[in-house]
C-alpha atoms as a PDB file:
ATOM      1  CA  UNK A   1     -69.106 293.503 132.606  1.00  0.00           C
ATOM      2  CA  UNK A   2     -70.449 292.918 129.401  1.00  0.00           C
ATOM      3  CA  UNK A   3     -68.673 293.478 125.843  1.00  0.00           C
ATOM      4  CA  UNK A   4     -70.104 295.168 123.253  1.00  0.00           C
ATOM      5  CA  UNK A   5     -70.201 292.812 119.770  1.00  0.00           C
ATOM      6  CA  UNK A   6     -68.164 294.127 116.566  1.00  0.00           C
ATOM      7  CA  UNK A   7     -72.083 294.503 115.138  1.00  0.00           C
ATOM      8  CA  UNK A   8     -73.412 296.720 117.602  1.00  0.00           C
ATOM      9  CA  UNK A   9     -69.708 299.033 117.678  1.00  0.00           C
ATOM     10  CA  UNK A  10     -70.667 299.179 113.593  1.00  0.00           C
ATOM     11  CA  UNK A  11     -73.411 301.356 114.773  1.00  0.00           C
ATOM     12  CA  UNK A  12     -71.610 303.712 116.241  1.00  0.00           C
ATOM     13  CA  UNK A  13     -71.564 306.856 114.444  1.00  0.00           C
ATOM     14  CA  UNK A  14     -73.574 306.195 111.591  1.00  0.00           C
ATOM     15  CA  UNK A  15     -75.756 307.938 110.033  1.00  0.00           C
ATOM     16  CA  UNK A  16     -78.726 308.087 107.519  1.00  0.00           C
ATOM     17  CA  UNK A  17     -79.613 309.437 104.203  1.00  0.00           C
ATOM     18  CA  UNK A  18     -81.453 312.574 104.841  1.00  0.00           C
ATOM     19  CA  UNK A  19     -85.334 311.717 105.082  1.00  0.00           C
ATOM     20  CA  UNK A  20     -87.543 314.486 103.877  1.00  0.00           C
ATOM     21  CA  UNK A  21     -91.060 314.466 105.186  1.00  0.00           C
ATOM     22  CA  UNK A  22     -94.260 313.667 102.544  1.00  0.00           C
ATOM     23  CA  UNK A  23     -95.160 317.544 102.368  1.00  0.00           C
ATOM     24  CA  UNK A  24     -94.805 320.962 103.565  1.00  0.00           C
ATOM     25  CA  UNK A  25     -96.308 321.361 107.404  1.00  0.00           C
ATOM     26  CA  UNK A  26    -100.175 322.580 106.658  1.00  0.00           C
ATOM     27  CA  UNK A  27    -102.421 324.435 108.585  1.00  0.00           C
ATOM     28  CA  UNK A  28    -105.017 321.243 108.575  1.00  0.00           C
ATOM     29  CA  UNK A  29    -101.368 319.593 109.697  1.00  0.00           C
ATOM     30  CA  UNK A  30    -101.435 322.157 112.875  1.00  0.00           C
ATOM     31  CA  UNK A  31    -105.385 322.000 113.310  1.00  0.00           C
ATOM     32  CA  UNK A  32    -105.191 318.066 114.025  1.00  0.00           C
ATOM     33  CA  UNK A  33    -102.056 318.638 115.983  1.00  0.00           C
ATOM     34  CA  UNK A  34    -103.668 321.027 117.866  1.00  0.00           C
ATOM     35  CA  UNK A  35    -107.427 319.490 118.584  1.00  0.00           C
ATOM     36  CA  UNK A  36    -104.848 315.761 119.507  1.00  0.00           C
ATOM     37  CA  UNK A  37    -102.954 317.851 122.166  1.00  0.00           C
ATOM     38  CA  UNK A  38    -105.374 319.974 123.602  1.00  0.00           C
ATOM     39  CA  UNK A  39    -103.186 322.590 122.757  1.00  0.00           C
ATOM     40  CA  UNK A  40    -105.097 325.778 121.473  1.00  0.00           C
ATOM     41  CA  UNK A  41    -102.388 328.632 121.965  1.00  0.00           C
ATOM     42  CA  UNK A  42    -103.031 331.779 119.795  1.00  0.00           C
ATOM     43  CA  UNK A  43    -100.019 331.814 118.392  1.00  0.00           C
ATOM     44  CA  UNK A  44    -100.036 328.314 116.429  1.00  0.00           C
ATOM     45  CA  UNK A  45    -101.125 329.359 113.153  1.00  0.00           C
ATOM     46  CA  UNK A  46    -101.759 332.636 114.230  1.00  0.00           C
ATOM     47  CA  UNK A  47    -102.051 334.751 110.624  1.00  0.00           C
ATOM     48  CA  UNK A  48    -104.452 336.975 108.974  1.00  0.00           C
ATOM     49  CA  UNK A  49    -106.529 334.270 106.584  1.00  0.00           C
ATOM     50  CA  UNK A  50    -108.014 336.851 104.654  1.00  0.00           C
ATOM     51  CA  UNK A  51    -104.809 338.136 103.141  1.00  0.00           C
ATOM     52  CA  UNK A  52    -102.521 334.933 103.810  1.00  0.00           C
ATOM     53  CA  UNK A  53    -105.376 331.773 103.759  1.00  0.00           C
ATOM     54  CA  UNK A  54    -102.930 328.904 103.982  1.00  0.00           C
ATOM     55  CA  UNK A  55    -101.109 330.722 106.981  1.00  0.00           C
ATOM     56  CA  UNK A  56     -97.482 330.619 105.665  1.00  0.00           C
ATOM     57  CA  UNK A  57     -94.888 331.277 107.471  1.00  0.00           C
ATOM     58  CA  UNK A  58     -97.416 331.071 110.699  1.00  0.00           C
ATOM     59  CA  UNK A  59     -95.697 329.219 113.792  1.00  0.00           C
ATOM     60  CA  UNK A  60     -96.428 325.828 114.705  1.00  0.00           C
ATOM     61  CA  UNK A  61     -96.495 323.865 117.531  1.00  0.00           C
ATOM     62  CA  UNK A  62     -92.980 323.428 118.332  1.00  0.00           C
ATOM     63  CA  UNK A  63     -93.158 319.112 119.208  1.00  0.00           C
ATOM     64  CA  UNK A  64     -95.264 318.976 115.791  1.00  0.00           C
ATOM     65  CA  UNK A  65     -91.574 319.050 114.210  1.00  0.00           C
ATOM     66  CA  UNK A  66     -91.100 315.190 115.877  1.00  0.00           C
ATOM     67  CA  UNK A  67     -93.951 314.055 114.199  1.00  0.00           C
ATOM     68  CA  UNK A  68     -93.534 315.416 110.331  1.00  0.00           C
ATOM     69  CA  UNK A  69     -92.076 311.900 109.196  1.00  0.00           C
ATOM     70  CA  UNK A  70     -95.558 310.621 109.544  1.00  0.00           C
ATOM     71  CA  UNK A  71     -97.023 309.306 106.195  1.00  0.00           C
ATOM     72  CA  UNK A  72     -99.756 311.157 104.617  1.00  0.00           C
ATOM     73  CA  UNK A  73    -103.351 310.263 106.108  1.00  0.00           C
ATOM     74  CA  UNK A  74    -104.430 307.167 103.736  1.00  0.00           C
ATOM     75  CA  UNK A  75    -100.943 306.524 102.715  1.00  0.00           C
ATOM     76  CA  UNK A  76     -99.375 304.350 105.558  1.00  0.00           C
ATOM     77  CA  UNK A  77     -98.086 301.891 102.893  1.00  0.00           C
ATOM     78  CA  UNK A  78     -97.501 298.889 105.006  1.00  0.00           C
ATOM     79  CA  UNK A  79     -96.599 295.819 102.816  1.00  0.00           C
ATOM     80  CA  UNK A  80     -98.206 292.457 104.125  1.00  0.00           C
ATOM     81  CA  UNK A  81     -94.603 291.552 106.157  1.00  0.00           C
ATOM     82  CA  UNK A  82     -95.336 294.698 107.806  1.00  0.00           C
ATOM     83  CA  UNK A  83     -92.610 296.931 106.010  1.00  0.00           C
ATOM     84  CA  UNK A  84     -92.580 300.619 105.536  1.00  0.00           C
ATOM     85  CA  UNK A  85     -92.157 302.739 103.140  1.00  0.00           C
ATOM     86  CA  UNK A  86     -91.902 305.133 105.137  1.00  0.00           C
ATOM     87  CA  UNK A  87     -89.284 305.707 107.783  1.00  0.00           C
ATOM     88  CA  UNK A  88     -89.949 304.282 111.354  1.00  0.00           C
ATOM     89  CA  UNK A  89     -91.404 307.008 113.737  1.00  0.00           C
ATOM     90  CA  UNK A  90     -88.494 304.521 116.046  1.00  0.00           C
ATOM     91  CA  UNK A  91     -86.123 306.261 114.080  1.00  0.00           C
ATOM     92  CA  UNK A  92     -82.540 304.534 112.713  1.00  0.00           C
ATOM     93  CA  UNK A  93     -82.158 303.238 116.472  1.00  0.00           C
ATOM     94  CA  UNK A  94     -85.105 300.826 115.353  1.00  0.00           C
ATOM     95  CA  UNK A  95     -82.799 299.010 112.820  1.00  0.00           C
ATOM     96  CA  UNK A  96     -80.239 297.824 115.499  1.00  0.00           C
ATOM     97  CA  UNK A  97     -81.174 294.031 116.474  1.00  0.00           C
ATOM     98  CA  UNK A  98     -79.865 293.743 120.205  1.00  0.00           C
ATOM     99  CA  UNK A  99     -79.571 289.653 120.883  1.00  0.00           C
ATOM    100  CA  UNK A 100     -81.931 288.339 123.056  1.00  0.00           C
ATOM    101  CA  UNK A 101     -84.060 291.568 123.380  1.00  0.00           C
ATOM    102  CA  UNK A 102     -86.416 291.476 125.635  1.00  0.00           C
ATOM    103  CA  UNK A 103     -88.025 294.951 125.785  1.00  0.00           C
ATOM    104  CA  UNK A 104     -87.953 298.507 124.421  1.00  0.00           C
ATOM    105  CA  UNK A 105     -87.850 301.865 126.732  1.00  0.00           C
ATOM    106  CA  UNK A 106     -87.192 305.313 126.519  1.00  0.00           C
ATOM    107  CA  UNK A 107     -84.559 306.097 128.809  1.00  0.00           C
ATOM    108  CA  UNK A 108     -84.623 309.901 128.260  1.00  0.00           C
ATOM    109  CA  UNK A 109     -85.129 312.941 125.741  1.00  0.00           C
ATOM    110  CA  UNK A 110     -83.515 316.256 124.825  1.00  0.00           C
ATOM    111  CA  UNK A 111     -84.541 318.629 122.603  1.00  0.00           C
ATOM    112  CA  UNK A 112     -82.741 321.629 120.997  1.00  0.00           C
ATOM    113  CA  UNK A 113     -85.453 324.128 119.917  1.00  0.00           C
ATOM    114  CA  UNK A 114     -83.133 325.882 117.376  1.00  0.00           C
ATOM    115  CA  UNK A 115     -85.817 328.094 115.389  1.00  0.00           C
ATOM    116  CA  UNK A 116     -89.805 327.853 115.141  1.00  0.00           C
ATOM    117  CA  UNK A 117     -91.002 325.487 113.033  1.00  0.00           C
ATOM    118  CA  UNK A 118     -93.357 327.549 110.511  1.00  0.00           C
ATOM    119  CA  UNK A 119     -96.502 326.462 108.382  1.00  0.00           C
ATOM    120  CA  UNK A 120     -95.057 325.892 105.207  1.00  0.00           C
ATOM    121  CA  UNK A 121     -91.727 324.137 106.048  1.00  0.00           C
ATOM    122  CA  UNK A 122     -90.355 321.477 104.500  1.00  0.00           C
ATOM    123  CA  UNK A 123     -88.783 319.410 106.971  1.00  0.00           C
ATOM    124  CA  UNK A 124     -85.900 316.719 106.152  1.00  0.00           C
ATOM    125  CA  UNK A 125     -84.350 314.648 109.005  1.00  0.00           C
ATOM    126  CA  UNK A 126     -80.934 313.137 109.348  1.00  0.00           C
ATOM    127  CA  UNK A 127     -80.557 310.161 111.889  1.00  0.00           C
ATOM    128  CA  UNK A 128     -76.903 309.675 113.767  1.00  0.00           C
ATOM    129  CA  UNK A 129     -76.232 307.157 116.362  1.00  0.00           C
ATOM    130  CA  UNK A 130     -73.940 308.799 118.440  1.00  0.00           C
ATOM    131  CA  UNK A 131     -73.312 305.860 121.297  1.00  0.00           C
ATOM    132  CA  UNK A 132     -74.127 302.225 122.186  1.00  0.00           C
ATOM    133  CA  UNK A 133     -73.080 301.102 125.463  1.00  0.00           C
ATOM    134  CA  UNK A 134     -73.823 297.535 127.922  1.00  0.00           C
ATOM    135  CA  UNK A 135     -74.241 297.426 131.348  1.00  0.00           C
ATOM    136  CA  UNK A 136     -75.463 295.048 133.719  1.00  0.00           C
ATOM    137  CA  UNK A 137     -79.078 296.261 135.686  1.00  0.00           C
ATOM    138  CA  UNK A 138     -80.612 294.830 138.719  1.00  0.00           C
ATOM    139  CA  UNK A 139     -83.055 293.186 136.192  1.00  0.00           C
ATOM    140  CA  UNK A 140     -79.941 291.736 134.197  1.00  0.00           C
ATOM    141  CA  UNK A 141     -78.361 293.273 131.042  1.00  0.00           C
ATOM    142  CA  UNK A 142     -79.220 295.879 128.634  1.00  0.00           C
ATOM    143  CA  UNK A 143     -77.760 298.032 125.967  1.00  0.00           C
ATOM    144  CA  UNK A 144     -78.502 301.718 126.119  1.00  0.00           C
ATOM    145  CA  UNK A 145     -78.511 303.280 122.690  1.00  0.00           C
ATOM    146  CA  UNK A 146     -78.351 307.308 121.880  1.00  0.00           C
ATOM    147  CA  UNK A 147     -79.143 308.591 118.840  1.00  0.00           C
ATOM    148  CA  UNK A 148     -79.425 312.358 117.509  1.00  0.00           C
ATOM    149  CA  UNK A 149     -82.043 313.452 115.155  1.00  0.00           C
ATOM    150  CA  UNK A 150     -81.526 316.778 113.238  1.00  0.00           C
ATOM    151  CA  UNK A 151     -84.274 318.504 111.984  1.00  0.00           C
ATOM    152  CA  UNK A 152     -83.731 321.127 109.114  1.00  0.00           C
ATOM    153  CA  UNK A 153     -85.793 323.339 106.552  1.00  0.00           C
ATOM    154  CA  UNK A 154     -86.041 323.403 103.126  1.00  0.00           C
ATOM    155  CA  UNK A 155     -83.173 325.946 103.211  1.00  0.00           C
ATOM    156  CA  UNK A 156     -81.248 323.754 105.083  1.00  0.00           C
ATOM    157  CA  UNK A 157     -81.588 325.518 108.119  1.00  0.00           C
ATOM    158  CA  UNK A 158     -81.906 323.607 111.952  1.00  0.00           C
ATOM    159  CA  UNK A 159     -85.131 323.804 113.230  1.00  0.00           C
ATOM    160  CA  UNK A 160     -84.234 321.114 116.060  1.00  0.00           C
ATOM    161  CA  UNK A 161     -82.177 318.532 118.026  1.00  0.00           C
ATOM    162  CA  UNK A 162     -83.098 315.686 119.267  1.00  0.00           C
ATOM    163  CA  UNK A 163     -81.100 313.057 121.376  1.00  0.00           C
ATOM    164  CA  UNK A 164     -82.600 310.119 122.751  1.00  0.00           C
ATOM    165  CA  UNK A 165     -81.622 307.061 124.160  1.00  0.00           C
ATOM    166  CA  UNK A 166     -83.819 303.980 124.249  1.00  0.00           C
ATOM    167  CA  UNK A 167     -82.709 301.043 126.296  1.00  0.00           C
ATOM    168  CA  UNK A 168     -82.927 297.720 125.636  1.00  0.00           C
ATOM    169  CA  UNK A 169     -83.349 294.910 128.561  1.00  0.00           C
ATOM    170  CA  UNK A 170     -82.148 291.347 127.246  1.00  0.00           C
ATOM    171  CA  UNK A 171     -83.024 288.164 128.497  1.00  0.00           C
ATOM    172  CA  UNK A 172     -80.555 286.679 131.502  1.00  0.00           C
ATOM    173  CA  UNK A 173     -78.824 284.762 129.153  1.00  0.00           C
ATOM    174  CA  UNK A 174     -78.720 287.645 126.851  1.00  0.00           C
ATOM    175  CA  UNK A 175     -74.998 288.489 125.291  1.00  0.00           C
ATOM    176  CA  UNK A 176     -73.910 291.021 122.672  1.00  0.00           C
END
């Protein structure tokens, strides 16, 4: 069995300053969304654009909420030793160095549709990890990490919920 390191139990729990996205969600915002999914439902942005042209309060696709932290087109802001600005589309789970890590992989998703997310939003994210465990695998050890993501309005309102957990394989010799 393996132990968990004092590091990696720091993790546990912790949670980020609220991230707001770069901008309200836009109808050019759904548009892309839209013609990079494939997904042309009448409903997404569905408004009268004679009397409302920027389609507020429209719905949007509802997975377009897990990609508002996005950077502005043009504006990725990557410094030369490859920093962000901007937060990691990994999310806070991408901060955690596991020892001897070896590969990255989602190990599952859930998602708490809580309300539409509307044209017009202003989205702001809060990051939690909520649990870090070890075990050993048939391919040798790795450290499962679940974090939640909550997704909220400019009202403060939930839009969504997101858990995942990512797991990381280690190298045989791998401890943490």
């Amino acid at each position: 069995m393996i132990e968990l390191s004092d590091e990696l139990k720091g993790w546990i729990g912790r949670e980020s300053e609220p991230v707001r996205a770069p901008g309200p969600v836009e109808w050019s915002d759904v548009r892309r969304y839209m013609n990079a999914t494939g997904d042309h439902h009448p409903m997404w942005g569905n408004a009268d654009p004679d009397r409302n042209p920027s389609r507020t309060g429209a719905v949007a696709p509802p997975a377009m909420v897990l990609d508002v932290l996005r950077p502005p087109v043009g504006e990725d802001d990557t410094a030369e030793g490859g920093e962000r600005a901007f937060p990691s589309l990994g999310g806070f789970a991408a901060l955690i160095t596991v020892p001897d890590e070896r590969s990255r992989l989602n190990a599952g998703t859930e998602i708490e549709w809580v309300r539409p997310l509307c044209i017009g939003d202003w989205v702001t994210v809060r990051f939690k990890i909520l649990d870090i465990r070890c075990t050993d695998t048939q391919s040798g050890p790795a450290v499962f990490i679940t974090e939640e993501r909550r997704y909220s309005d400019q009202a403060g309102g939930l839009i969504a919920v997101v858990r995942q957990t990512t797991v990381r394989t280690m190298t045989a010799s791998g401890s943490v």
